[in-house]
PDB file of N, CA and C in Angstrom:
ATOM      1  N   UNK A   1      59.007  31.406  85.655  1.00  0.00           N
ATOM      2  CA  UNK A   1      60.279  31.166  85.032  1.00  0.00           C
ATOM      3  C   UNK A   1      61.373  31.682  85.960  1.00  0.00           C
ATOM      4  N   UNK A   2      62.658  31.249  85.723  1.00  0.00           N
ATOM      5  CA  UNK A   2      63.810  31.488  86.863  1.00  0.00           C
ATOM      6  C   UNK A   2      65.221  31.714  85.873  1.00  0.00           C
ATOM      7  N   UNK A   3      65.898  32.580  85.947  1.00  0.00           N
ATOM      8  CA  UNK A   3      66.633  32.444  85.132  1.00  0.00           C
ATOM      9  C   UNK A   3      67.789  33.919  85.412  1.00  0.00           C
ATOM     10  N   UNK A   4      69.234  33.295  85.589  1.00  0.00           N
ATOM     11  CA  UNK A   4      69.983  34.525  86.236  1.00  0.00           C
ATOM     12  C   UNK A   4      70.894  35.112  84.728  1.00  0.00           C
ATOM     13  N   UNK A   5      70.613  36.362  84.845  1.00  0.00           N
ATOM     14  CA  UNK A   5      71.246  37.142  83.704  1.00  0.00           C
ATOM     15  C   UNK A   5      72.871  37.570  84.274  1.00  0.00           C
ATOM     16  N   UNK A   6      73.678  37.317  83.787  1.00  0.00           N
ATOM     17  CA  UNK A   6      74.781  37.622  84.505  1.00  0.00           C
ATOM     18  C   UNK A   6      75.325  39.062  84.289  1.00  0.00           C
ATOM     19  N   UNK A   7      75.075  40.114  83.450  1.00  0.00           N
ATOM     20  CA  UNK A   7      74.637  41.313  83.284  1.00  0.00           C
ATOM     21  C   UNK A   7      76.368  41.541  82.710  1.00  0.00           C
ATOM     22  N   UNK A   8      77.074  40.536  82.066  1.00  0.00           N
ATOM     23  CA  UNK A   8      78.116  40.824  81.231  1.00  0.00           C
ATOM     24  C   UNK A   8      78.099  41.951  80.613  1.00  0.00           C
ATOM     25  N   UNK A   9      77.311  41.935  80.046  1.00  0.00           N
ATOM     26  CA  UNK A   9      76.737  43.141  78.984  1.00  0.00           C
ATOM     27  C   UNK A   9      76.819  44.524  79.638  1.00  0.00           C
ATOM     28  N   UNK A  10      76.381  44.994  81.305  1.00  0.00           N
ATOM     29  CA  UNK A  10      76.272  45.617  81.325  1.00  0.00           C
ATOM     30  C   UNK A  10      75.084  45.208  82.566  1.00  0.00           C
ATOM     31  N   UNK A  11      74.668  46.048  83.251  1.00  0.00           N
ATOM     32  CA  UNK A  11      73.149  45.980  84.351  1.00  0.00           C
ATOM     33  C   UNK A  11      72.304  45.907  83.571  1.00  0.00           C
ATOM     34  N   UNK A  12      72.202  46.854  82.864  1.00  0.00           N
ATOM     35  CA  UNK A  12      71.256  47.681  82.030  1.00  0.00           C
ATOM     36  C   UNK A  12      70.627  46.116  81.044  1.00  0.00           C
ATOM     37  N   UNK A  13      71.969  45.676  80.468  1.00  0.00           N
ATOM     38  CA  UNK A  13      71.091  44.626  79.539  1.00  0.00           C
ATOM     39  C   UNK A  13      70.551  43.604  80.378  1.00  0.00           C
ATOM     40  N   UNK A  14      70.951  42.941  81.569  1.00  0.00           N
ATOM     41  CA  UNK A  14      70.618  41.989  82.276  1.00  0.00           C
ATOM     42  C   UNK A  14      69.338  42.078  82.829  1.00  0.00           C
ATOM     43  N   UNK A  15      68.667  43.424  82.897  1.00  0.00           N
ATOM     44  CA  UNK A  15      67.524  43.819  83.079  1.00  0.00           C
ATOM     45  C   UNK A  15      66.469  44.035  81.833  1.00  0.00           C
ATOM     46  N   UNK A  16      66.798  44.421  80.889  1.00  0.00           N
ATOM     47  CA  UNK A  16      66.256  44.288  79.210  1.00  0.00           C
ATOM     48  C   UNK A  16      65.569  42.811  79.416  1.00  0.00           C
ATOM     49  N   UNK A  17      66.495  41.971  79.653  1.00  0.00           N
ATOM     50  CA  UNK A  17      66.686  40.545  79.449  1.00  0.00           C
ATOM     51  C   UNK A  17      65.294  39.759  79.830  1.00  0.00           C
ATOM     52  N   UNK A  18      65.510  39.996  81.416  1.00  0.00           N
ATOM     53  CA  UNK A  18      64.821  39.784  82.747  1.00  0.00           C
ATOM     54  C   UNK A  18      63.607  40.333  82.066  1.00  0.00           C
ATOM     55  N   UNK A  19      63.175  41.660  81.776  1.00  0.00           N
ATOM     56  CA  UNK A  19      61.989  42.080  81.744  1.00  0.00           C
ATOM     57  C   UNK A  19      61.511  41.375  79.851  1.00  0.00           C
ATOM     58  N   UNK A  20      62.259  41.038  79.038  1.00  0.00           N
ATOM     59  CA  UNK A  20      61.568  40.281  77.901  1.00  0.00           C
ATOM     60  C   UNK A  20      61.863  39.192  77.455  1.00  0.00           C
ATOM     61  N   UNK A  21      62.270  38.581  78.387  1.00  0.00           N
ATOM     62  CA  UNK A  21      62.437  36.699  78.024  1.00  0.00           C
ATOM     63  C   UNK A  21      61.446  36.587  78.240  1.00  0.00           C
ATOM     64  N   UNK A  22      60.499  36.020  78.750  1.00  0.00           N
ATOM     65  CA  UNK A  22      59.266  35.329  79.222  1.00  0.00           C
ATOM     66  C   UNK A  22      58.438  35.826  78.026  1.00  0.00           C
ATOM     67  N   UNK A  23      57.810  37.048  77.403  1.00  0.00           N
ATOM     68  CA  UNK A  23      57.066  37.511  76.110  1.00  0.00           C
ATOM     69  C   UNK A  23      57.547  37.521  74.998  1.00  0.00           C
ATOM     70  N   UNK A  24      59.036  36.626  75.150  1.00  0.00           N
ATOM     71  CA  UNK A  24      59.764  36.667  73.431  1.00  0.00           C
ATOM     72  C   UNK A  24      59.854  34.842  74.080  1.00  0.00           C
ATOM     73  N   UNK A  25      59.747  34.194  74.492  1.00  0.00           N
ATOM     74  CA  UNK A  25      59.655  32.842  74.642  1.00  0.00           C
ATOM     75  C   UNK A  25      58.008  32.805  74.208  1.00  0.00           C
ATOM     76  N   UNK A  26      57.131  33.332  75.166  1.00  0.00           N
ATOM     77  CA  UNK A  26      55.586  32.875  74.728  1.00  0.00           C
ATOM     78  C   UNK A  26      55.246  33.075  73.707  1.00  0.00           C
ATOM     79  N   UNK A  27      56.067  33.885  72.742  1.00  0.00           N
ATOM     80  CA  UNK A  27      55.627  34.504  71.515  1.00  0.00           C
ATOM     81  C   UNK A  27      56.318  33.354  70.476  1.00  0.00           C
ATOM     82  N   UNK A  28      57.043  32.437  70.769  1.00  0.00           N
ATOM     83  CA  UNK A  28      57.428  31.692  69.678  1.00  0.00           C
ATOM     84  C   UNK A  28      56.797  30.331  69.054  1.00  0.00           C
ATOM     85  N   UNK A  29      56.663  30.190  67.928  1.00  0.00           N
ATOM     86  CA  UNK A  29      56.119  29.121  67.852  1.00  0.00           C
ATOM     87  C   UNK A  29      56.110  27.687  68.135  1.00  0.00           C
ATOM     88  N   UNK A  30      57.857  27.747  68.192  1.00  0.00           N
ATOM     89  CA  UNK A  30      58.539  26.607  69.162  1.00  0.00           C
ATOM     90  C   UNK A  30      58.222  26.596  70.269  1.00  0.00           C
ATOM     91  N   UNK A  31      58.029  27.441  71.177  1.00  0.00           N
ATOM     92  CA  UNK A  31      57.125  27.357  72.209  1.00  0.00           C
ATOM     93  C   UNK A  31      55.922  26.431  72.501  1.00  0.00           C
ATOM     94  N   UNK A  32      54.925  27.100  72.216  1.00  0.00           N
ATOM     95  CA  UNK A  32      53.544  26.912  71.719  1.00  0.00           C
ATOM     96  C   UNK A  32      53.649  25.399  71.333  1.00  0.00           C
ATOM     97  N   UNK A  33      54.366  24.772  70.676  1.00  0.00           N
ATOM     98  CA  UNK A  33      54.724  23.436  70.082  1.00  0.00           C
ATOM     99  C   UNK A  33      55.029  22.395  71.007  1.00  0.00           C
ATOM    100  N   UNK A  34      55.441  23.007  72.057  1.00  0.00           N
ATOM    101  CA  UNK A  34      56.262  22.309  73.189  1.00  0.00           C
ATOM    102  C   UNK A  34      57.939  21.625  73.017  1.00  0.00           C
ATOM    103  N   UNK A  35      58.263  22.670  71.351  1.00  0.00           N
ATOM    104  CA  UNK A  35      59.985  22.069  71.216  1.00  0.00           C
ATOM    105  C   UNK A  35      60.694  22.906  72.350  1.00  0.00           C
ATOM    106  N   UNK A  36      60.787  22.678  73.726  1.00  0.00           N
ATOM    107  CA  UNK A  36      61.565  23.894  74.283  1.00  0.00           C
ATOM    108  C   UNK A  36      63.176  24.085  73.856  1.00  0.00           C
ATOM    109  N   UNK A  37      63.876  23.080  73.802  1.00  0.00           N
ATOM    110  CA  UNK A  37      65.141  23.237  73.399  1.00  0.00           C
ATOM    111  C   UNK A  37      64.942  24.378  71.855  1.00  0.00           C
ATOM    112  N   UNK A  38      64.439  23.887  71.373  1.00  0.00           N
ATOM    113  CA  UNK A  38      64.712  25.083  69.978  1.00  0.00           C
ATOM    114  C   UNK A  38      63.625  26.237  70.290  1.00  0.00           C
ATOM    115  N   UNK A  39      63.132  26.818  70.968  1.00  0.00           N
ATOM    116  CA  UNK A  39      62.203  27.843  71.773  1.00  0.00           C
ATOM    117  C   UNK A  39      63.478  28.680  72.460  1.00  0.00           C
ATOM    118  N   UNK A  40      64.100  27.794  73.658  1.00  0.00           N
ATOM    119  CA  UNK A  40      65.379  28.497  74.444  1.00  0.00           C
ATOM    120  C   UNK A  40      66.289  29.178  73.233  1.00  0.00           C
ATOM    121  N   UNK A  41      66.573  28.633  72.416  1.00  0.00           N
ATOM    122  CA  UNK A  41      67.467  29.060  71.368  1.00  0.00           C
ATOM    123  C   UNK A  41      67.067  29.893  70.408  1.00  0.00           C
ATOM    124  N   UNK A  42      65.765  29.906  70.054  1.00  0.00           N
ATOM    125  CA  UNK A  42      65.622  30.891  69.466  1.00  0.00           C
ATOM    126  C   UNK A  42      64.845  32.234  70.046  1.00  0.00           C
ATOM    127  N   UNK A  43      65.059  31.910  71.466  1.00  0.00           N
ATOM    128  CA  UNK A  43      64.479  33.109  72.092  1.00  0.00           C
ATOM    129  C   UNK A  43      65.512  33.806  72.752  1.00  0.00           C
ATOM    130  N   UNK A  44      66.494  32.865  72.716  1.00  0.00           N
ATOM    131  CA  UNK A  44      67.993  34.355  72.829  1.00  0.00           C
ATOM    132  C   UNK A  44      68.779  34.640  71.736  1.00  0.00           C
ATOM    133  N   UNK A  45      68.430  34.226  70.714  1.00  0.00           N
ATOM    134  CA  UNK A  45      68.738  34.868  69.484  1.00  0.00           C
ATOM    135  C   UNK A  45      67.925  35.963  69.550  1.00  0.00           C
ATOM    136  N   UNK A  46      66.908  35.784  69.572  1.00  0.00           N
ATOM    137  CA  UNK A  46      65.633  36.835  69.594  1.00  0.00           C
ATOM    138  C   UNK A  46      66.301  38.284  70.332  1.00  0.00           C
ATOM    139  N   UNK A  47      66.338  37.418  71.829  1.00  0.00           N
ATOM    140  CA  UNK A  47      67.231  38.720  72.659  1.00  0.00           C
ATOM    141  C   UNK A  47      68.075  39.664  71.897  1.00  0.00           C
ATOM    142  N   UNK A  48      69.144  38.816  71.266  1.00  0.00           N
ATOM    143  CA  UNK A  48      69.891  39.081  70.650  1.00  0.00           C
ATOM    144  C   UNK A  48      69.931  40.245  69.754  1.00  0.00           C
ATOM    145  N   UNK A  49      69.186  39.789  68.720  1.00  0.00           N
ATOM    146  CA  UNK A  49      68.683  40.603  67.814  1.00  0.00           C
ATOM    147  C   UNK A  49      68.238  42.198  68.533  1.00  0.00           C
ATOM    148  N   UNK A  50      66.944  41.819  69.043  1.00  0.00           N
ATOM    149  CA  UNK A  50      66.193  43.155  69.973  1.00  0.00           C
ATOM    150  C   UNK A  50      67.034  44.192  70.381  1.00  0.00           C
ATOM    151  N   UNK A  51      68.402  43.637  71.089  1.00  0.00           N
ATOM    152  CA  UNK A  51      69.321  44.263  71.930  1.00  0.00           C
ATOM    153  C   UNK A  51      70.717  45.448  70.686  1.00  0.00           C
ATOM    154  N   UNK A  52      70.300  44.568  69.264  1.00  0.00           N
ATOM    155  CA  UNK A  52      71.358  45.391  68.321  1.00  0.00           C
ATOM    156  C   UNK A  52      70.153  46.061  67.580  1.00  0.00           C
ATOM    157  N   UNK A  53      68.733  46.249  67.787  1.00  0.00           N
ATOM    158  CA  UNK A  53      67.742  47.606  66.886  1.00  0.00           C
ATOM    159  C   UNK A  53      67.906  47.961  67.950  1.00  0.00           C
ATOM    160  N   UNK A  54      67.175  49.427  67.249  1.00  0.00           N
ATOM    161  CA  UNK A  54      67.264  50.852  67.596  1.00  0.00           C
ATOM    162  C   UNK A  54      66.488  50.741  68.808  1.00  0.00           C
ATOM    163  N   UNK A  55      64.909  50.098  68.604  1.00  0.00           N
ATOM    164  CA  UNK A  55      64.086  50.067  69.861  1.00  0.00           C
ATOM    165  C   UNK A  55      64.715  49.558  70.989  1.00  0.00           C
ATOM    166  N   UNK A  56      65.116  48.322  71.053  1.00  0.00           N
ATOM    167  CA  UNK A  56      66.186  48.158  72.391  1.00  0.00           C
ATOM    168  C   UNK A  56      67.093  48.514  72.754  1.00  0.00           C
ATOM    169  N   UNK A  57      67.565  49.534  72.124  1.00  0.00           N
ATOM    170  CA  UNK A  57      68.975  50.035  72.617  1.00  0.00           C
ATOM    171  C   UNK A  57      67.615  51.201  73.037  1.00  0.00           C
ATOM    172  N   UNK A  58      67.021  52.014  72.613  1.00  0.00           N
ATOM    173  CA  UNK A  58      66.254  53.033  73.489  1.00  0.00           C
ATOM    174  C   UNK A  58      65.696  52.096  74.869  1.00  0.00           C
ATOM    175  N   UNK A  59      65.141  51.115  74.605  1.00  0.00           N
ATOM    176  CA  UNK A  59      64.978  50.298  75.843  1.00  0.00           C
ATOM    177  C   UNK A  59      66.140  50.255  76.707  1.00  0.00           C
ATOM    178  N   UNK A  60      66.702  49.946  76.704  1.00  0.00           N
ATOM    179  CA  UNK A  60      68.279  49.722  77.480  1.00  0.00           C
ATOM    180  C   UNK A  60      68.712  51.402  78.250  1.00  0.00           C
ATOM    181  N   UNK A  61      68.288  51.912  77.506  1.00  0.00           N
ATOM    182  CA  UNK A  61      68.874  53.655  77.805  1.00  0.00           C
ATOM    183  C   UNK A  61      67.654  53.961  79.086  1.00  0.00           C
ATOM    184  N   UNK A  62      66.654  53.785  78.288  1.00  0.00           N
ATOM    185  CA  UNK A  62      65.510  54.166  79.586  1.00  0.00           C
ATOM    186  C   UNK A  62      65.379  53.458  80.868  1.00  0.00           C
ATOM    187  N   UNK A  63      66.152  52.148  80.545  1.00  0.00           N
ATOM    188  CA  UNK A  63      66.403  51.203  81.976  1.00  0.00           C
ATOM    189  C   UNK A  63      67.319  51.729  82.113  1.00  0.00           C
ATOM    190  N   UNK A  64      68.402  52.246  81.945  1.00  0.00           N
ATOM    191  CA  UNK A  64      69.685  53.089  82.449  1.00  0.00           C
ATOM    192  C   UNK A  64      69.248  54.244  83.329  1.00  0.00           C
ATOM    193  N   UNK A  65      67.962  54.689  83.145  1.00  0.00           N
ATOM    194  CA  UNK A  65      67.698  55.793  83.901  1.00  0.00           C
ATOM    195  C   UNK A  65      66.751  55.405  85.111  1.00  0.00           C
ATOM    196  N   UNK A  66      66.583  53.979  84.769  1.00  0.00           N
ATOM    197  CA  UNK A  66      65.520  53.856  85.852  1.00  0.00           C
ATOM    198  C   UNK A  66      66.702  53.254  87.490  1.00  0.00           C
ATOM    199  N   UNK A  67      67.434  52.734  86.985  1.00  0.00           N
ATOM    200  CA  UNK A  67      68.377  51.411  87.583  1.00  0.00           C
ATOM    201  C   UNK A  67      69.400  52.323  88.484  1.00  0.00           C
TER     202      UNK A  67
END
């Protein structure tokens, strides 16, 4: 997969991103289906989501320390 995060957000999220698009895309059922247009979309909602719980914002912090 190829895909440039423009790190609006921040480094930190553009790297979140990078490291769980590809296992929040394979994980969808739209995927798996072969709908990719509604797969892409609901796998950055997905992002989305991940990035406002608690676990990804600790994700995001611990890539802050790595970066």
């Amino acid at each position: 997969m190829f895909a440039v995060f423009d790190g609006h957000g921040g480094k930190e999220v553009a790297e979140f991103c990078s490291r769980e698009v590809t296992k929040t895309l394979e994980a969808l059922d739209s995927y798996t289906s072969k709908d990719y247009e509604t797969a892409l979309r609901e796998c950055f909602i997905s992002l989305d989501t991940q990035l406002s719980q608690l676990e990804g914002q600790n994700k995001i912090v611990a890539i802050s320390k790595e970066i």
